[in-house]
Each structure stands twice: as structure tokens, then as C-alpha cells.
PDB file of N, CA and C in Angstrom:
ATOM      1  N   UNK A   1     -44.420 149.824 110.459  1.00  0.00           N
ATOM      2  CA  UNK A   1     -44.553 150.219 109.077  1.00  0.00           C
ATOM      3  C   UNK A   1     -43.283 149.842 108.336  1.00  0.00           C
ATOM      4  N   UNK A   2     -43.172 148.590 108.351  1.00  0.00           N
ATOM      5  CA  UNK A   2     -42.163 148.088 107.068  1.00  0.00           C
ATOM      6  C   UNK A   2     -42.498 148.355 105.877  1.00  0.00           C
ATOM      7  N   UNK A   3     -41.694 148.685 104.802  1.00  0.00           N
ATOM      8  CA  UNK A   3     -41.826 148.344 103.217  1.00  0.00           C
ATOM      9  C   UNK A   3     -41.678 147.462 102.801  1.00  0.00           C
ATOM     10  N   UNK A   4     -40.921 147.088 103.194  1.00  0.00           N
ATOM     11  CA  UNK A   4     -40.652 145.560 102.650  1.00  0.00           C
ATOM     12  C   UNK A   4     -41.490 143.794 102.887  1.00  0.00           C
ATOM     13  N   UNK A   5     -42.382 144.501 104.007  1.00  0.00           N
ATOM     14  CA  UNK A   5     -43.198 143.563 104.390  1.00  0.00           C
ATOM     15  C   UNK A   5     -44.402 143.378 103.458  1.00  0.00           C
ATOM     16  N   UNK A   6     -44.608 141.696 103.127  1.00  0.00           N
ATOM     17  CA  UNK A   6     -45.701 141.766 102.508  1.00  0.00           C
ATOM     18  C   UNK A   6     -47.212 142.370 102.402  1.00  0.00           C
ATOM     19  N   UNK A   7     -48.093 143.019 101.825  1.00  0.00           N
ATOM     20  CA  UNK A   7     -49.220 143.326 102.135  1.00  0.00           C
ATOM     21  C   UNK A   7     -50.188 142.771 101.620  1.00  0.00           C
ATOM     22  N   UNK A   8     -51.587 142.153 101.800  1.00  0.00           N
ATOM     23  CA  UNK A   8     -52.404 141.341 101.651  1.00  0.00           C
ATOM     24  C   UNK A   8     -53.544 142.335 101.509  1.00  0.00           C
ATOM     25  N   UNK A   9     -54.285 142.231  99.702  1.00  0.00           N
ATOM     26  CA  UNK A   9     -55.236 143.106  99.569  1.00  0.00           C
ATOM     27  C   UNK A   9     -56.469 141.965 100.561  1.00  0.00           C
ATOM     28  N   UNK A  10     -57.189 142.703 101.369  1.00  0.00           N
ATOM     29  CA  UNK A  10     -58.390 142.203 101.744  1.00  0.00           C
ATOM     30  C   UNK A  10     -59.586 142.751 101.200  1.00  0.00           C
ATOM     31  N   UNK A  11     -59.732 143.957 100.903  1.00  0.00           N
ATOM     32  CA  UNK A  11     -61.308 144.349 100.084  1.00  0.00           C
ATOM     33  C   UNK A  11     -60.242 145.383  99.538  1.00  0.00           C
ATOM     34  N   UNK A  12     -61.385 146.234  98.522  1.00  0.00           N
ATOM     35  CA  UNK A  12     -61.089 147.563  97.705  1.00  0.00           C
ATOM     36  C   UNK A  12     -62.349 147.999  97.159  1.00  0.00           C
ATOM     37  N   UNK A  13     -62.746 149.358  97.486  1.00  0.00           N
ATOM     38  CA  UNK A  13     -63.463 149.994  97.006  1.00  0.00           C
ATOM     39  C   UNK A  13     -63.233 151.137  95.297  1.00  0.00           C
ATOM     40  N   UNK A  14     -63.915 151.826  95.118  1.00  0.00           N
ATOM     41  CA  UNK A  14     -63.254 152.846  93.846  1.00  0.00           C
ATOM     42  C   UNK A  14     -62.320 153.708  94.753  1.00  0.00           C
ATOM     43  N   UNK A  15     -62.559 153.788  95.478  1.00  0.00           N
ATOM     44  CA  UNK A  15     -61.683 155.134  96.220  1.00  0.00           C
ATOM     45  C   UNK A  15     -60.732 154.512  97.583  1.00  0.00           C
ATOM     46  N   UNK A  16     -60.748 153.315  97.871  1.00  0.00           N
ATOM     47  CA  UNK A  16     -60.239 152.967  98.689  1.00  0.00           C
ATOM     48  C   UNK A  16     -59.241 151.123  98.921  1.00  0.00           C
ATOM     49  N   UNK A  17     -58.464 150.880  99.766  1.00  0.00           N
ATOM     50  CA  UNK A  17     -58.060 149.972  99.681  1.00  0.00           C
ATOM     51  C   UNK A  17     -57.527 149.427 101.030  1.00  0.00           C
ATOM     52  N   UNK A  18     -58.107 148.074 101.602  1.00  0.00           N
ATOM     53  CA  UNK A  18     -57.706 147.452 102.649  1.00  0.00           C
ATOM     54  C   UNK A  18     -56.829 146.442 103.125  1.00  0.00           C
ATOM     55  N   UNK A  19     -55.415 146.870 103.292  1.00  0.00           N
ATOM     56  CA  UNK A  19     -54.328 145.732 103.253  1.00  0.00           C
ATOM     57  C   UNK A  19     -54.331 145.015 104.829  1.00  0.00           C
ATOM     58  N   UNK A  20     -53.835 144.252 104.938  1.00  0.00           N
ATOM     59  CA  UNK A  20     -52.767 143.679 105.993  1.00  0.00           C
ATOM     60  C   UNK A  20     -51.289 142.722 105.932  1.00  0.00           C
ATOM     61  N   UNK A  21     -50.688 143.640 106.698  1.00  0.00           N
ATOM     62  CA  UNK A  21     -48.979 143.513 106.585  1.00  0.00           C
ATOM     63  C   UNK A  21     -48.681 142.224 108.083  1.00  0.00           C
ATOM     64  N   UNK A  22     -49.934 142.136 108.463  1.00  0.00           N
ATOM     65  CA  UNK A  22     -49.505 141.491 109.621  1.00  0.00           C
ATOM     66  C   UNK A  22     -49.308 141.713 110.828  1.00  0.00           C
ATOM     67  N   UNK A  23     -48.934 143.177 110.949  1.00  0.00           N
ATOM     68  CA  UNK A  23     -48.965 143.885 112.106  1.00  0.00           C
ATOM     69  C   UNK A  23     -50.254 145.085 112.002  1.00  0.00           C
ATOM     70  N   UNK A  24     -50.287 145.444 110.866  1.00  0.00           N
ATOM     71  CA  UNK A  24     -51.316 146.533 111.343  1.00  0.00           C
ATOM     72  C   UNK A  24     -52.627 146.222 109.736  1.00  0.00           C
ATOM     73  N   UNK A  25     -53.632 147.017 110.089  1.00  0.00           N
ATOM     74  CA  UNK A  25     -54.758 146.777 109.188  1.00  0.00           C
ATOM     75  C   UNK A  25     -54.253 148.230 108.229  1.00  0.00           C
ATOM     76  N   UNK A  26     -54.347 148.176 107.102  1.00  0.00           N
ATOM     77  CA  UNK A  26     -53.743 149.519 106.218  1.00  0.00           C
ATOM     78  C   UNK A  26     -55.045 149.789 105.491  1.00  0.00           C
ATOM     79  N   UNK A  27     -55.251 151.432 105.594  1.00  0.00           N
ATOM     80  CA  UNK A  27     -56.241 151.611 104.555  1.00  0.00           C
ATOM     81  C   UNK A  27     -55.629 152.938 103.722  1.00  0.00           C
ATOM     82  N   UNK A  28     -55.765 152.536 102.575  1.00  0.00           N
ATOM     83  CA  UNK A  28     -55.216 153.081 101.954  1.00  0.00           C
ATOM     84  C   UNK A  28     -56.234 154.101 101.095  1.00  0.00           C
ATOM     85  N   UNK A  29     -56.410 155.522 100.484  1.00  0.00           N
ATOM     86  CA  UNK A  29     -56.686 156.710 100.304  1.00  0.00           C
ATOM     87  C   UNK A  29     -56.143 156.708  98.829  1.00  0.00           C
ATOM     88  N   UNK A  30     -56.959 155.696  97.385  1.00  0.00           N
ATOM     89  CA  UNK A  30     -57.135 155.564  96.427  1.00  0.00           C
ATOM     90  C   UNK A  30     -56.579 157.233  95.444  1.00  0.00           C
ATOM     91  N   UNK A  31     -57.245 157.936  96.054  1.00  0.00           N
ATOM     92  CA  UNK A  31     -56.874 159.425  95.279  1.00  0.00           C
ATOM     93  C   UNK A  31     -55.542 159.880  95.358  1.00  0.00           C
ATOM     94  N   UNK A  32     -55.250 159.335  96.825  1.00  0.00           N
ATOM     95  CA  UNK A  32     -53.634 160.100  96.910  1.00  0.00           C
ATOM     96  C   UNK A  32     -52.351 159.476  96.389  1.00  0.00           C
ATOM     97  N   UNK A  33     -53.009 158.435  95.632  1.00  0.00           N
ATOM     98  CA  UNK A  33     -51.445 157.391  95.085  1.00  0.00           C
ATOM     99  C   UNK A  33     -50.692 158.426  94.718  1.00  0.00           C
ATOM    100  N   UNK A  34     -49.559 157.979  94.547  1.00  0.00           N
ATOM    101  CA  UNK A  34     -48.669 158.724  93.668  1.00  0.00           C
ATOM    102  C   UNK A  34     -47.920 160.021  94.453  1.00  0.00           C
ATOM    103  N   UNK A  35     -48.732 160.427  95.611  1.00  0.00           N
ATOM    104  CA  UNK A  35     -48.397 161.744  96.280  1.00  0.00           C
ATOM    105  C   UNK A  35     -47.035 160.691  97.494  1.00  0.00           C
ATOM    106  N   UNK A  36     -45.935 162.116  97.336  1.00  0.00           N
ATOM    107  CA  UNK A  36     -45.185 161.727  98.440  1.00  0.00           C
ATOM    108  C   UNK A  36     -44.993 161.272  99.518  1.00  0.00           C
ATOM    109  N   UNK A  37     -44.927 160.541 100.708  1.00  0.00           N
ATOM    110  CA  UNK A  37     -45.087 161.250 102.077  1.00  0.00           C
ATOM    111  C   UNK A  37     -43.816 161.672 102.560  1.00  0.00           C
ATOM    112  N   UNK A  38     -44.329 162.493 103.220  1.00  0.00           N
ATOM    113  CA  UNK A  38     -43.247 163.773 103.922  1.00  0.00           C
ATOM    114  C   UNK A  38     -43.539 163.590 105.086  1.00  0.00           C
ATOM    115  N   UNK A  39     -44.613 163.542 105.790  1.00  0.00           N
ATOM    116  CA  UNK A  39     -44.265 163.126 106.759  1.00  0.00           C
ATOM    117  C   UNK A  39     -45.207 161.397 107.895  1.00  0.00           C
ATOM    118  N   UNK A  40     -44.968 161.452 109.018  1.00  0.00           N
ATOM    119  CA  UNK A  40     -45.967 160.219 109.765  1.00  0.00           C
ATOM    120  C   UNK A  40     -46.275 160.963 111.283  1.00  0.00           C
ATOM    121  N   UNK A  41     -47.611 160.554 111.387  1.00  0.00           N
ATOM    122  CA  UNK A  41     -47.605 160.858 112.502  1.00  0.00           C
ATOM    123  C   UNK A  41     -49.018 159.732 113.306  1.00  0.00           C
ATOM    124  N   UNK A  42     -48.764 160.210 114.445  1.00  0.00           N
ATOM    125  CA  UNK A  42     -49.570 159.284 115.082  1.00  0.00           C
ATOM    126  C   UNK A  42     -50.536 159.357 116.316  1.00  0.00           C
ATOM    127  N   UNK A  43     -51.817 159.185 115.612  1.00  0.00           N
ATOM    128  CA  UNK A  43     -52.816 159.917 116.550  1.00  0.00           C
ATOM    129  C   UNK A  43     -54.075 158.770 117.173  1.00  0.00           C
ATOM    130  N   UNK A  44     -53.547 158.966 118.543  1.00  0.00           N
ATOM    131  CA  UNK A  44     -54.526 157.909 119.299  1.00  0.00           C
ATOM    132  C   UNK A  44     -54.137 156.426 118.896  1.00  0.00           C
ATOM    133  N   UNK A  45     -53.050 156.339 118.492  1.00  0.00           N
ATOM    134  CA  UNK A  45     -52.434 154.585 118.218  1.00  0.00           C
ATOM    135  C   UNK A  45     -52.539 154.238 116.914  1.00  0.00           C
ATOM    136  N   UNK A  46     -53.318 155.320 115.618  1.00  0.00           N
ATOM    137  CA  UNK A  46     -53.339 155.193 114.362  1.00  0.00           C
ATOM    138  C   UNK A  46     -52.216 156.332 113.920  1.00  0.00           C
ATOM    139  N   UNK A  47     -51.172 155.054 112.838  1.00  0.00           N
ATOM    140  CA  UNK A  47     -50.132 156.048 111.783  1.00  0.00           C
ATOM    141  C   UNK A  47     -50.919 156.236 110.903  1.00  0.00           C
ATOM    142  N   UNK A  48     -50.372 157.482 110.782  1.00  0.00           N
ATOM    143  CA  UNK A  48     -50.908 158.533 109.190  1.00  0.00           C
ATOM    144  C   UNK A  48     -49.450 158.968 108.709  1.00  0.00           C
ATOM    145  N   UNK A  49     -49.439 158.062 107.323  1.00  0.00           N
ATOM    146  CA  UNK A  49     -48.736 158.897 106.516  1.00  0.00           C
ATOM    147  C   UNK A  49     -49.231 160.097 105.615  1.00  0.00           C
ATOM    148  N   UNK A  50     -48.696 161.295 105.645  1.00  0.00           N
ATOM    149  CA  UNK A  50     -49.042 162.446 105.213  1.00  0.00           C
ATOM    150  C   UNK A  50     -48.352 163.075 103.428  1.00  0.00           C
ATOM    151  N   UNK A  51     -48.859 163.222 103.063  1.00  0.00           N
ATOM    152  CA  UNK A  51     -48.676 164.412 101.985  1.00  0.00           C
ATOM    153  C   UNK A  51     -48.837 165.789 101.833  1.00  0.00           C
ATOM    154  N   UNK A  52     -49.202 166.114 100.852  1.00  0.00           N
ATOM    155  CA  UNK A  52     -49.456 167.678 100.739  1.00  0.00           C
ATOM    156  C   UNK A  52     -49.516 167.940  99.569  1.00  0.00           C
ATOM    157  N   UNK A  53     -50.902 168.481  99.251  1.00  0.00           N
ATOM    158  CA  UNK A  53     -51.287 169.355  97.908  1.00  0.00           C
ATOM    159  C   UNK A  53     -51.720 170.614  98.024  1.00  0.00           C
ATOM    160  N   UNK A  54     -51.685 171.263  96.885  1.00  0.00           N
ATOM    161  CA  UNK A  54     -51.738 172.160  96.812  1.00  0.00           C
ATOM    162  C   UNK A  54     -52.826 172.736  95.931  1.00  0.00           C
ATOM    163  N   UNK A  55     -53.540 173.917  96.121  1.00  0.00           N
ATOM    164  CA  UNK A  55     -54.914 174.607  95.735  1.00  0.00           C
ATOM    165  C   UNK A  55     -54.355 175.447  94.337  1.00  0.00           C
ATOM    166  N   UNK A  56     -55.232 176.461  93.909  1.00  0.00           N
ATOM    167  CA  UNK A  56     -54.549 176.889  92.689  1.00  0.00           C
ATOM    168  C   UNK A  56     -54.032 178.590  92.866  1.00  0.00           C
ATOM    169  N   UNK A  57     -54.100 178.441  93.582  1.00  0.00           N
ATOM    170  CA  UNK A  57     -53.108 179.533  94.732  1.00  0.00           C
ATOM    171  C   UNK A  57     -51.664 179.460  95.588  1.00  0.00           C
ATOM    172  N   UNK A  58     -51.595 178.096  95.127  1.00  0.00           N
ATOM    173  CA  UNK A  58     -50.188 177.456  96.095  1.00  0.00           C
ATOM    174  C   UNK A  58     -50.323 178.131  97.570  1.00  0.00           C
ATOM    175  N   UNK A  59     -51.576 177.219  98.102  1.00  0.00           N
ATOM    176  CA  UNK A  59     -52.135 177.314  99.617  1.00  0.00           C
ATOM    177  C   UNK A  59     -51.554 175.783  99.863  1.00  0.00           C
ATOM    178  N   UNK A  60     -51.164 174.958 100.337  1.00  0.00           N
ATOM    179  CA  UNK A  60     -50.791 173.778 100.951  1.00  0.00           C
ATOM    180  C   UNK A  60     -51.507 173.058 102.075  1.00  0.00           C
ATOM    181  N   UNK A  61     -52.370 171.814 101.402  1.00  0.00           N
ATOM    182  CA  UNK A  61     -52.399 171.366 102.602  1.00  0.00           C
ATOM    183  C   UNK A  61     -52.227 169.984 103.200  1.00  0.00           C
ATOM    184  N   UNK A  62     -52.184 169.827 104.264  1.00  0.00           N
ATOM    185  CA  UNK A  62     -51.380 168.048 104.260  1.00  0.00           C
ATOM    186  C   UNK A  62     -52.877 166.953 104.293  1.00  0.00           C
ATOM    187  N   UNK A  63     -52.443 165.936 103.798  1.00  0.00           N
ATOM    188  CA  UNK A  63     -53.615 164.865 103.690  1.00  0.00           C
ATOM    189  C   UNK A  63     -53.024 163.814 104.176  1.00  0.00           C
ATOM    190  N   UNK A  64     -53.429 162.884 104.261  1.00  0.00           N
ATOM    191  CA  UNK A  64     -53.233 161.505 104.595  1.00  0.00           C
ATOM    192  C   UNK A  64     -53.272 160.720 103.313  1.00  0.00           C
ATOM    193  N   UNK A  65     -52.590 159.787 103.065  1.00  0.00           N
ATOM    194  CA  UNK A  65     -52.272 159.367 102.079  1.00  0.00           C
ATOM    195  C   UNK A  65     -52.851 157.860 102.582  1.00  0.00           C
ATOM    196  N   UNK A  66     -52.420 157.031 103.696  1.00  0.00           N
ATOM    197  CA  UNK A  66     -52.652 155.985 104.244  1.00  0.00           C
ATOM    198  C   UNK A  66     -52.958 155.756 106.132  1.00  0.00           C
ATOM    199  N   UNK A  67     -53.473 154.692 106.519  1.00  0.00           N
ATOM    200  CA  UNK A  67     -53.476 154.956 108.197  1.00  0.00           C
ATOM    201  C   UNK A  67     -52.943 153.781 108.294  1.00  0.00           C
ATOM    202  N   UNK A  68     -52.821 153.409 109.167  1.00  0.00           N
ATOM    203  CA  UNK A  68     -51.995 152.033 110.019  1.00  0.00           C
ATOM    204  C   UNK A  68     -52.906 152.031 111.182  1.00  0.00           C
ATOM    205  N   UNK A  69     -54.124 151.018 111.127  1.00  0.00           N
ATOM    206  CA  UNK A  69     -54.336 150.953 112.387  1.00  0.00           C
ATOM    207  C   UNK A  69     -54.083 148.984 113.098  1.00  0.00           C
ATOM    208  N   UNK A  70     -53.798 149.680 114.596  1.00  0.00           N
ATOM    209  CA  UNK A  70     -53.135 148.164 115.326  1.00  0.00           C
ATOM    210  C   UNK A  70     -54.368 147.487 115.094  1.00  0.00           C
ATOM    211  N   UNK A  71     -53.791 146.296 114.722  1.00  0.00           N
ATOM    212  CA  UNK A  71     -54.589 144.923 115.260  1.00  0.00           C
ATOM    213  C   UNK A  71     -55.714 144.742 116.127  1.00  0.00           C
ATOM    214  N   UNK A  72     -55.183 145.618 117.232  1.00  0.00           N
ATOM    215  CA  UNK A  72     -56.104 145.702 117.942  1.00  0.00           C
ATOM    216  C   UNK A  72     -57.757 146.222 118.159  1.00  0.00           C
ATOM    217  N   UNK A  73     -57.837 146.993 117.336  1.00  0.00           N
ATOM    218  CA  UNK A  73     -59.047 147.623 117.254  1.00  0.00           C
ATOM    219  C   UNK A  73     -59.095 146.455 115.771  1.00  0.00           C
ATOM    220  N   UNK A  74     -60.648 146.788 116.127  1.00  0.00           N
ATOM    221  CA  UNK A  74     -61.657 145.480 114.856  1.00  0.00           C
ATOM    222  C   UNK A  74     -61.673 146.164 113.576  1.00  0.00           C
ATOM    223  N   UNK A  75     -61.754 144.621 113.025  1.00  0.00           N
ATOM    224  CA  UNK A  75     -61.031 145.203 111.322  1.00  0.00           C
ATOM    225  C   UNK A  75     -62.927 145.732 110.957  1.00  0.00           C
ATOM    226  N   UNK A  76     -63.959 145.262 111.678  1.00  0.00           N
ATOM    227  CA  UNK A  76     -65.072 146.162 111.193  1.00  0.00           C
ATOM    228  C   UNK A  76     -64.959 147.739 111.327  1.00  0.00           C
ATOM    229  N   UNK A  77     -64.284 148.542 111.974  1.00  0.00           N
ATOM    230  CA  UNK A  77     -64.184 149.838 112.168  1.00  0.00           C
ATOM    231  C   UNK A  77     -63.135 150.417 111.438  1.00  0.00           C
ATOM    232  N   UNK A  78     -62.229 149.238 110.903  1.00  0.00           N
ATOM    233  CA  UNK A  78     -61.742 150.142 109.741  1.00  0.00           C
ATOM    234  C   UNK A  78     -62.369 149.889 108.209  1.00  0.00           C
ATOM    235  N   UNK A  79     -63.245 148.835 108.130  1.00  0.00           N
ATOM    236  CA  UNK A  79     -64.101 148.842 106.913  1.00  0.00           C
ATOM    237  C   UNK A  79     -65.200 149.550 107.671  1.00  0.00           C
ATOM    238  N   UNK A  80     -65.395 150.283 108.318  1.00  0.00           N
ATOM    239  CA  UNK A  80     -66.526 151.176 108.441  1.00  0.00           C
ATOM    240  C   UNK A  80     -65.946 152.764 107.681  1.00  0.00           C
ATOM    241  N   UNK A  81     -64.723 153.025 108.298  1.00  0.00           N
ATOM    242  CA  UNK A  81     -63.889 154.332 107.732  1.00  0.00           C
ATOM    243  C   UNK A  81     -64.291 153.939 105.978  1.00  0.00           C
ATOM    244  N   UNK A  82     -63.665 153.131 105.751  1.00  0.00           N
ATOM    245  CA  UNK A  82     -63.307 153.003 104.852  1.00  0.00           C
ATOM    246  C   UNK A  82     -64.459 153.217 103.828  1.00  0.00           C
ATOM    247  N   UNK A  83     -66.013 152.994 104.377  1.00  0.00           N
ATOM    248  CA  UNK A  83     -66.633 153.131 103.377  1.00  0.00           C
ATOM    249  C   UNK A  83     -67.635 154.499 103.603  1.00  0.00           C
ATOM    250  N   UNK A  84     -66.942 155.163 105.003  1.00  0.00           N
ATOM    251  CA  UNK A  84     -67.517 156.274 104.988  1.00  0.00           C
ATOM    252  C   UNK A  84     -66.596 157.098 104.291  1.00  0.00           C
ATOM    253  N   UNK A  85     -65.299 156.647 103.745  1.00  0.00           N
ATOM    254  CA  UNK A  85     -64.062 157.872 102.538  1.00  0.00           C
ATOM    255  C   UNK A  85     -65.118 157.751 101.314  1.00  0.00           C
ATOM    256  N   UNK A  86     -65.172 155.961 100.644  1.00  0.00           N
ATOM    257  CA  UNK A  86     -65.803 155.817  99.734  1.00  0.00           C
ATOM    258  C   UNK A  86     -67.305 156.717  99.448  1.00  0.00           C
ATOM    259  N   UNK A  87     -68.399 157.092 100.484  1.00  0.00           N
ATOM    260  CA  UNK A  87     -69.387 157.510 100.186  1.00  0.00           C
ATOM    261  C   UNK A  87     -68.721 158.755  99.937  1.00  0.00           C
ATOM    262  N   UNK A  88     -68.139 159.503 100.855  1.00  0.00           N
ATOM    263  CA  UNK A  88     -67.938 161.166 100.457  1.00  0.00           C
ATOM    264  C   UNK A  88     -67.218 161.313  99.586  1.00  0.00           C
ATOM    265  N   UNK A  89     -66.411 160.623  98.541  1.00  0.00           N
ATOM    266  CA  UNK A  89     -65.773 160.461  97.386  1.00  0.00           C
ATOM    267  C   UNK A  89     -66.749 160.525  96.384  1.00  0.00           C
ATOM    268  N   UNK A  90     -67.635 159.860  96.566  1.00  0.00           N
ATOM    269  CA  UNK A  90     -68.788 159.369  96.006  1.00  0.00           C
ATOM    270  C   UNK A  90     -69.682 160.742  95.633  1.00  0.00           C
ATOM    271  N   UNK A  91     -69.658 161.507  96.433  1.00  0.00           N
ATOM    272  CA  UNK A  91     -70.741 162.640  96.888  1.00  0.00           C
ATOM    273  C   UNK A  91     -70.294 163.312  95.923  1.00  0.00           C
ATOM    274  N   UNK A  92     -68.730 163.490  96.398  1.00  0.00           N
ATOM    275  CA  UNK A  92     -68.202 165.036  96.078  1.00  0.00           C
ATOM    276  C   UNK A  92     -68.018 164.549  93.740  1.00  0.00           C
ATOM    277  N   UNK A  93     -68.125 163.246  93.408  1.00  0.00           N
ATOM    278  CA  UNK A  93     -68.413 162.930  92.266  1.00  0.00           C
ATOM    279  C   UNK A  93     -69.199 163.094  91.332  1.00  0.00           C
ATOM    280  N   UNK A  94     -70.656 162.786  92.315  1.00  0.00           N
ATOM    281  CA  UNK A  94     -72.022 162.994  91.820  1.00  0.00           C
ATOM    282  C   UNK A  94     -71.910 164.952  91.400  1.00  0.00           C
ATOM    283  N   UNK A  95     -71.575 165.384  92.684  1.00  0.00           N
ATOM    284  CA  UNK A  95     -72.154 166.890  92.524  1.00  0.00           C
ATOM    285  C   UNK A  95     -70.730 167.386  91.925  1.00  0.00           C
ATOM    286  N   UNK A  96     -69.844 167.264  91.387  1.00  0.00           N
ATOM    287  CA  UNK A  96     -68.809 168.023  90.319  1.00  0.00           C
ATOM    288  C   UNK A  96     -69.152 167.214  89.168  1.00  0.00           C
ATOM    289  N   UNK A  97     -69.313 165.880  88.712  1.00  0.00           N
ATOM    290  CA  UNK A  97     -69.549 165.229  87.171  1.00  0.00           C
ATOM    291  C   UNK A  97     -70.700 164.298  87.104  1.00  0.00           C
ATOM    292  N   UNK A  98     -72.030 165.148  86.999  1.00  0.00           N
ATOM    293  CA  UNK A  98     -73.361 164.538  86.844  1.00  0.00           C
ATOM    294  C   UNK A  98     -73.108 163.833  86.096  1.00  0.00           C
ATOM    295  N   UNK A  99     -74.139 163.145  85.852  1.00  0.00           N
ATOM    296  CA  UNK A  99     -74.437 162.341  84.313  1.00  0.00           C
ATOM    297  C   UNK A  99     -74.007 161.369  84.439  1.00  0.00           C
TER     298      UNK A  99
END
């Protein structure tokens, strides 16, 4: 996970976005721009950078902002994630702003 390394948009959905840096396939979590990360972690060989928002109770909770997954696993299974974020984005749209 360089910054400084170039990233290459390959697709983008409304809610989502699919880079590659060269080393890893990036999908990126359209809603959470702008949010910090605080922290990374790494589960089963995929980085998650993390954030944290907050409810209207100042309950906290951490999200993922982006994943890093290796090369190794097929870039179809991360455009599969990717458009199963997009549908439930999708969902949770329809049923808060009909019309």
C-alpha cells in the first residue's frame, strides 16, 4: 500500500471504484471518501483500511473505507464484491428516497 504509487481506474460504479496500483486490485467504498483512516488491518490476505463514524448518539463504528486485495485472487471476485456493495447501496436508496 504505497501512496505514491500510481493507480489505474479500471471500472466504477455510483457507489464504488476499481483501481490497480500494480501490486494489489483496490476497491474502493464511494460513500466513505473523505473519511480518515485510522486504522489497517488485514484479514485472510485482504488490507482494509478503516474509519469510523458515528450514529446520532456518538455510538462509533469502524468501516472500511478501501480493501487491497493480492493479485492473486481473480480480479472477477473483486468485481463481484464490488457490485454486490453497489446493489445494497442501491437498496438501502430505493427504500430511504423513493421517487
Amino acid at each position: 500500500m504505497n501512496p505514491l504509487k500510481e493507480e489505474v481506474v479500471l471500472e466504477q460504479g455510483s457507489f464504488y471504484i476499481i483501481k490497480d496500483n500494480g501490486d494489489y486490485w483496490i476497491l474502493e467504498d464511494k460513500t466513505k471518501r473523505g473519511l480518515n483512516v485510522l486504522k489497517v488491518e488485514d484479514r485472510e490476505g485482504i488490507k482494509e483500511e478503516k474509519g469510523r463514524i458515528y450514529d446520532s448518539q456518538g455510538k462509533g463504528y469502524w468501516v472500511t473505507i478501501r480493501w487491497y486485495f493480492p493479485k492473486s485472487l481473480n480480479y472477477q471476485e473483486v468485481k463481484r464484491r464490488a457490485h454486490e456493495m453497489e446493489e445494497r447501496y442501491r437498496k438501502i436508496r430505493e427504500e430511504t428516497c423513493p421517487g
